[in-house]
Protein backbone atom coordinates (compact mmCIF):
# COMPACT_ATOMS: atom_id res chain seq x y z
CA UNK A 1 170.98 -48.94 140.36
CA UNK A 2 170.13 -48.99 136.77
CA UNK A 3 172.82 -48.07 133.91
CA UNK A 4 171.65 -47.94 130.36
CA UNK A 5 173.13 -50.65 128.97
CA UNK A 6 172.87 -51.92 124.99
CA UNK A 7 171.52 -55.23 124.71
CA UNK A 8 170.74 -57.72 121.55
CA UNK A 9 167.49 -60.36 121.66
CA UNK A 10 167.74 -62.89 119.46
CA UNK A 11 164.36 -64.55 118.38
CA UNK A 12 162.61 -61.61 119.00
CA UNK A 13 159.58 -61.28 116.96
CA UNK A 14 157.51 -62.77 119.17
CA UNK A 15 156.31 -64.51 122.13
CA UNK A 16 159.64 -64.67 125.22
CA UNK A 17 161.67 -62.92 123.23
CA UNK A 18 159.53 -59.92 122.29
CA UNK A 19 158.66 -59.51 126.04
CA UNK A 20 162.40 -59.78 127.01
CA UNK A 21 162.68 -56.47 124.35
CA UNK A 22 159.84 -54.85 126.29
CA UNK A 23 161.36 -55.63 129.65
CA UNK A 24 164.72 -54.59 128.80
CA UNK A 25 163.49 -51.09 127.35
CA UNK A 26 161.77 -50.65 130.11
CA UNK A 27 164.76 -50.83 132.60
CA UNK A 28 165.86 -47.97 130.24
CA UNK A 29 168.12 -50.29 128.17
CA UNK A 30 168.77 -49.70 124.36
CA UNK A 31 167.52 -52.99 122.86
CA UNK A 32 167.92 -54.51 119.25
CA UNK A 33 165.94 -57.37 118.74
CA UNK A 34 166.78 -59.21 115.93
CA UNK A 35 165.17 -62.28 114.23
CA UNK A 36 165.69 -64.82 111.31
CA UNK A 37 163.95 -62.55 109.00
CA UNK A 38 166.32 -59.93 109.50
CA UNK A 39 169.59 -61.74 109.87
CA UNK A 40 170.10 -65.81 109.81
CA UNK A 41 172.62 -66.30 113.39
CA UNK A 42 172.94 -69.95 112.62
CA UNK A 43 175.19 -68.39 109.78
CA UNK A 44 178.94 -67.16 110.79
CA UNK A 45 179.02 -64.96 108.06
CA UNK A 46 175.51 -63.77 108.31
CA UNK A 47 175.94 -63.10 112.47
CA UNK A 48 179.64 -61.60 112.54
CA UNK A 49 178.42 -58.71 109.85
CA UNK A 50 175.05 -58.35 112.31
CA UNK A 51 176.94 -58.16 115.61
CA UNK A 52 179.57 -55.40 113.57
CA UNK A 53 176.82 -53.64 112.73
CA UNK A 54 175.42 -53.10 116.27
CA UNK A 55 178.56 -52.54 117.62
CA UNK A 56 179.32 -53.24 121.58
CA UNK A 57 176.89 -55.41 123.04
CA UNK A 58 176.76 -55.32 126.88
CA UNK A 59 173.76 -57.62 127.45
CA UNK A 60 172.77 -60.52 125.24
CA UNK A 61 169.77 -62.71 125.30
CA UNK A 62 169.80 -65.95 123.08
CA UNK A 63 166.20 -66.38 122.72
CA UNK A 64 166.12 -67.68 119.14
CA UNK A 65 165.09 -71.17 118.73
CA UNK A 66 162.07 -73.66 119.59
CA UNK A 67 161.13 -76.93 117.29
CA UNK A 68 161.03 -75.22 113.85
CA UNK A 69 157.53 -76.38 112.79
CA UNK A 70 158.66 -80.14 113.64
CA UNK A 71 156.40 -82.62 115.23
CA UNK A 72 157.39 -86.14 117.19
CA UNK A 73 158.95 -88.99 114.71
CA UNK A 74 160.91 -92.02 115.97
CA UNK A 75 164.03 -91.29 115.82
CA UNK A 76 164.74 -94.07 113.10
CA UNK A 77 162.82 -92.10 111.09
CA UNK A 78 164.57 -88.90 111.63
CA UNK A 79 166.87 -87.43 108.72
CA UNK A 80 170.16 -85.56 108.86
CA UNK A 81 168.89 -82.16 107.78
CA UNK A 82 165.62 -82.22 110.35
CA UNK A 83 168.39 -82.87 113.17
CA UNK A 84 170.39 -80.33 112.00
CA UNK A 85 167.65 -77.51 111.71
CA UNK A 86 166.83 -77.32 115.52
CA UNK A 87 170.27 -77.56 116.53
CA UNK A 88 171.45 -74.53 114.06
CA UNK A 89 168.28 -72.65 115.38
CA UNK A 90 169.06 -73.32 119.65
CA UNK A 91 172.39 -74.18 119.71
CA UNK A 92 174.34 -72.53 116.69
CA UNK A 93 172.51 -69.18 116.87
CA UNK A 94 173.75 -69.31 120.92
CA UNK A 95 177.49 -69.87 120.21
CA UNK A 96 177.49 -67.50 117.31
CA UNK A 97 175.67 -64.81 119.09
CA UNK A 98 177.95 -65.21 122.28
CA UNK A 99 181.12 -65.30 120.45
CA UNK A 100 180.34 -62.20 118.47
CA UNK A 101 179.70 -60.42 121.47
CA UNK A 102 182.34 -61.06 123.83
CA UNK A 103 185.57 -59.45 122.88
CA UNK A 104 183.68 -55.95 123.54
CA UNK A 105 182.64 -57.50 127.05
CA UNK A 106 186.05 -58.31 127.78
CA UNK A 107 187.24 -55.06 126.98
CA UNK A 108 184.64 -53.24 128.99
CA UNK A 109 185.28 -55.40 131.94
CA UNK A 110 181.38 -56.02 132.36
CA UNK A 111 178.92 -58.40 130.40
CA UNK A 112 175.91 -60.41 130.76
CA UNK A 113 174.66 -63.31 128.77
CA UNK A 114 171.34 -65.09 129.48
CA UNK A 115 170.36 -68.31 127.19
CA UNK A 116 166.78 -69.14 127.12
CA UNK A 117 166.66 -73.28 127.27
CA UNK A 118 163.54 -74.98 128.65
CA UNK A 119 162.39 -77.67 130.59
CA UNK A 120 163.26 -80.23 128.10
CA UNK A 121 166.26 -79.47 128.50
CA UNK A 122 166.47 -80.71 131.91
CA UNK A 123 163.89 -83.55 131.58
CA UNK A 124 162.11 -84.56 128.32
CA UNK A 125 160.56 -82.73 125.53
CA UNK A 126 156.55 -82.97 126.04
CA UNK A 127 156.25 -82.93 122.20
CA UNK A 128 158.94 -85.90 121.91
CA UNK A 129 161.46 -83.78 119.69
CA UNK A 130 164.82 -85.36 120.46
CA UNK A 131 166.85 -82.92 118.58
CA UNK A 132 165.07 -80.00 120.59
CA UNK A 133 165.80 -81.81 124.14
CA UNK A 134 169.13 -82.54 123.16
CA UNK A 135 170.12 -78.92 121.84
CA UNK A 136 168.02 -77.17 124.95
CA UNK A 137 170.51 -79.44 128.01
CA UNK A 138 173.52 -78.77 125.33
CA UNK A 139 172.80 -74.46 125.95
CA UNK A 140 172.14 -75.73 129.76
CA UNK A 141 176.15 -77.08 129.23
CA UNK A 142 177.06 -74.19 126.99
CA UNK A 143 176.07 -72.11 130.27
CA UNK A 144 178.28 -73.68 132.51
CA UNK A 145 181.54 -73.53 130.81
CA UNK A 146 181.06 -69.74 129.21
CA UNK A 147 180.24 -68.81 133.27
CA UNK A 148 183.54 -70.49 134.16
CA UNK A 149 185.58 -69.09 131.51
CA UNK A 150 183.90 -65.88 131.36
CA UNK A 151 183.77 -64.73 135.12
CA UNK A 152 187.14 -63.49 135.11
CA UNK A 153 186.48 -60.76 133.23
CA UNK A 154 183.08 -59.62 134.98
CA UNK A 155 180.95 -61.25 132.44
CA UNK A 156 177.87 -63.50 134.01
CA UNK A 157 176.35 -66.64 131.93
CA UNK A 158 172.99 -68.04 133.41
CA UNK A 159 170.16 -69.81 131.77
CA UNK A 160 166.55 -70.01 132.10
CA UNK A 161 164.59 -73.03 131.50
CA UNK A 162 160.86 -72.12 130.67
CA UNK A 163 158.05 -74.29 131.66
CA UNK A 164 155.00 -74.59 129.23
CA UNK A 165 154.19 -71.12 128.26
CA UNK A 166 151.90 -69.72 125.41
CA UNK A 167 154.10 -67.52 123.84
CA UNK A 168 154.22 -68.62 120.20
CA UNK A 169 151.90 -70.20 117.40
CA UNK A 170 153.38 -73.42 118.15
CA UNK A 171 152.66 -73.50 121.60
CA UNK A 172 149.17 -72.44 120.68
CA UNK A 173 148.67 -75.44 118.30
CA UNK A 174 150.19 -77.57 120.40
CA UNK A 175 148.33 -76.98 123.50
CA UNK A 176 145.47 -76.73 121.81
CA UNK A 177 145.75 -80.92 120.44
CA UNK A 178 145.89 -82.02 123.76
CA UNK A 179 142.02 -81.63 124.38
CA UNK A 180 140.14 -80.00 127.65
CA UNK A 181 141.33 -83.53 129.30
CA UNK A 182 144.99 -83.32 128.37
CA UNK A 183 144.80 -79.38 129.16
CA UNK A 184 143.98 -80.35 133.26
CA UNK A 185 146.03 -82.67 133.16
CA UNK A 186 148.88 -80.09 132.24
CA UNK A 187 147.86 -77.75 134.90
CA UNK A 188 147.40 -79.99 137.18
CA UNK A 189 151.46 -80.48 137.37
CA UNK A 190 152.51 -77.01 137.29
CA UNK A 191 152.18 -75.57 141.46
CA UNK A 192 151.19 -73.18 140.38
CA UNK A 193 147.89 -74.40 138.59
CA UNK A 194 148.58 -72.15 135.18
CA UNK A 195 150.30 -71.61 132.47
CA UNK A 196 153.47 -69.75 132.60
CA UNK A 197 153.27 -65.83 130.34
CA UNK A 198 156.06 -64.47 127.87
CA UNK A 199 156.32 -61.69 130.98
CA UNK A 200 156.97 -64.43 133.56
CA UNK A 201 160.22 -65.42 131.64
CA UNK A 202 160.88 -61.54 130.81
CA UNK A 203 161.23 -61.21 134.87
CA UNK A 204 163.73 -63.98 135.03
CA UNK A 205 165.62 -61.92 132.26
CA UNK A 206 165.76 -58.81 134.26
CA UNK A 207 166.52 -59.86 137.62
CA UNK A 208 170.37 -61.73 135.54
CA UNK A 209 171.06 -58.75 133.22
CA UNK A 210 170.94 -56.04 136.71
CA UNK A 211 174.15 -54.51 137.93
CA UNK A 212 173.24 -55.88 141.75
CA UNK A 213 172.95 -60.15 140.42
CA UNK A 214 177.06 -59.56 139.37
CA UNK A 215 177.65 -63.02 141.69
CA UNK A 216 175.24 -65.11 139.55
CA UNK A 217 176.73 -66.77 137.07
CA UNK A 218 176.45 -70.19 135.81
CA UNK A 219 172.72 -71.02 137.04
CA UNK A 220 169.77 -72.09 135.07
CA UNK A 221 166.88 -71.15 136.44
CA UNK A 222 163.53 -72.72 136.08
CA UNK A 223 160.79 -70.64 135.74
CA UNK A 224 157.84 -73.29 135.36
CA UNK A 225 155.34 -72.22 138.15
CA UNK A 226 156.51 -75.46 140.00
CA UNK A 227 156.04 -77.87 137.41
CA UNK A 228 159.70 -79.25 138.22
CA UNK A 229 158.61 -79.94 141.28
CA UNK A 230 156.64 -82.98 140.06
């Protein structure tokens, strides 16, 4: 059974997130998909006056994030403010978001949240970002302890960890350094044999945020065509 629902995607001006927009509208959902260039969510101020503006959210997907045009350093060499930009983009957009959101929930006795992590958050980063690992297994922990305090009041929490997909610019550039050689040996780890789509995690999205998944809560699903497995 489908119930139009409203629902806010963060990060959504491209790649996961835009598909999760698509997918959500689809189901007949009224979406708002918001992104940095509209409203800054790793800003209280900035992200209490977007989340009055939309009003009661039922669904919310905390897309917003990824490496924020870093590349690998040591991490002797890393500086406060570099650490401090991919947490406020993965981490502080997710708490902000979800606190906005879920007084309404509460009220309305329904809610669903779904954080978009990745692998590196339960493994390593490929690209050797420590900041992004670190903030990616910290929403994976954020998950957890919103589903436990949250499921009292009908609101769900899950997670979804994204393998390598081609969604974004940076994935683009950086699949594209590691050579044809690199490339296989990629694939050649992922079950699957391919690279994972924007739609693939867009699927993951829709299957939490349904009326019928209202005993899921708390998981973090990894959607990585098998490359887990390895």
């Amino acid at each position: 059974m489908t119930i139009t629902r409203t629902a806010v995607v963060t990060g959504a001006a491209q790649g996961m997130g835009k598909s999760i927009v698509e997918a959500l509208r689809k189901s007949g959902h009224t979406v708002h998909g918001v992104d940095r260039d509209e409203a800054d969510l790793s800003n209280a101020d900035a992200a209490k006056a977007y989340f009055e503006k939309i009003g009661r959210v039922d669904i919310l997907v905390n897309c917003a994030g990824g490496v924020v045009g870093q590349t690998h350093k040591p991490l002797d060499e890393i500086t406060d403010d570099a650490w401090k930009q991919i947490f406020d983009a993965n981490l502080q957009t997710t708490f902000l978001s979800t606190r906005a959101v879920i007084k309404g929930m509460k009220e309305n006795g329904w809610g669903r949240i779904v954080n978009i992590s990745s692998g590196a958050g339960r493994s390593v980063s490929l690209t050797g970002i420590q900041a992004y690992a670190t903030a990616k297994a910290a929403q994976i922990g954020f998950t957890r302890q919103m589903a436990h305090e949250l499921g009292q009041y009908g609101i769900t929490v899950n997670c979804i960890a994204p393998g390598f997909v081609l969604s974004n610019p940076s994935t683009i550039k950086q699949w594209e350094s590691y050579g044809p050689e690199g490339q296989e040996k990629l694939k050649m780890g992922i079950a699957t044999r391919r690279l994972g789509k924007a739609e693939d995690i867009a699927n993951g999205v829709s299957f939490f945020v349904q009326e019928e998944s209202d005993w899921v809560t708390g998981q973090c699903l990894s959607i990585d065509g098998g490359h887990s497995l390895f």
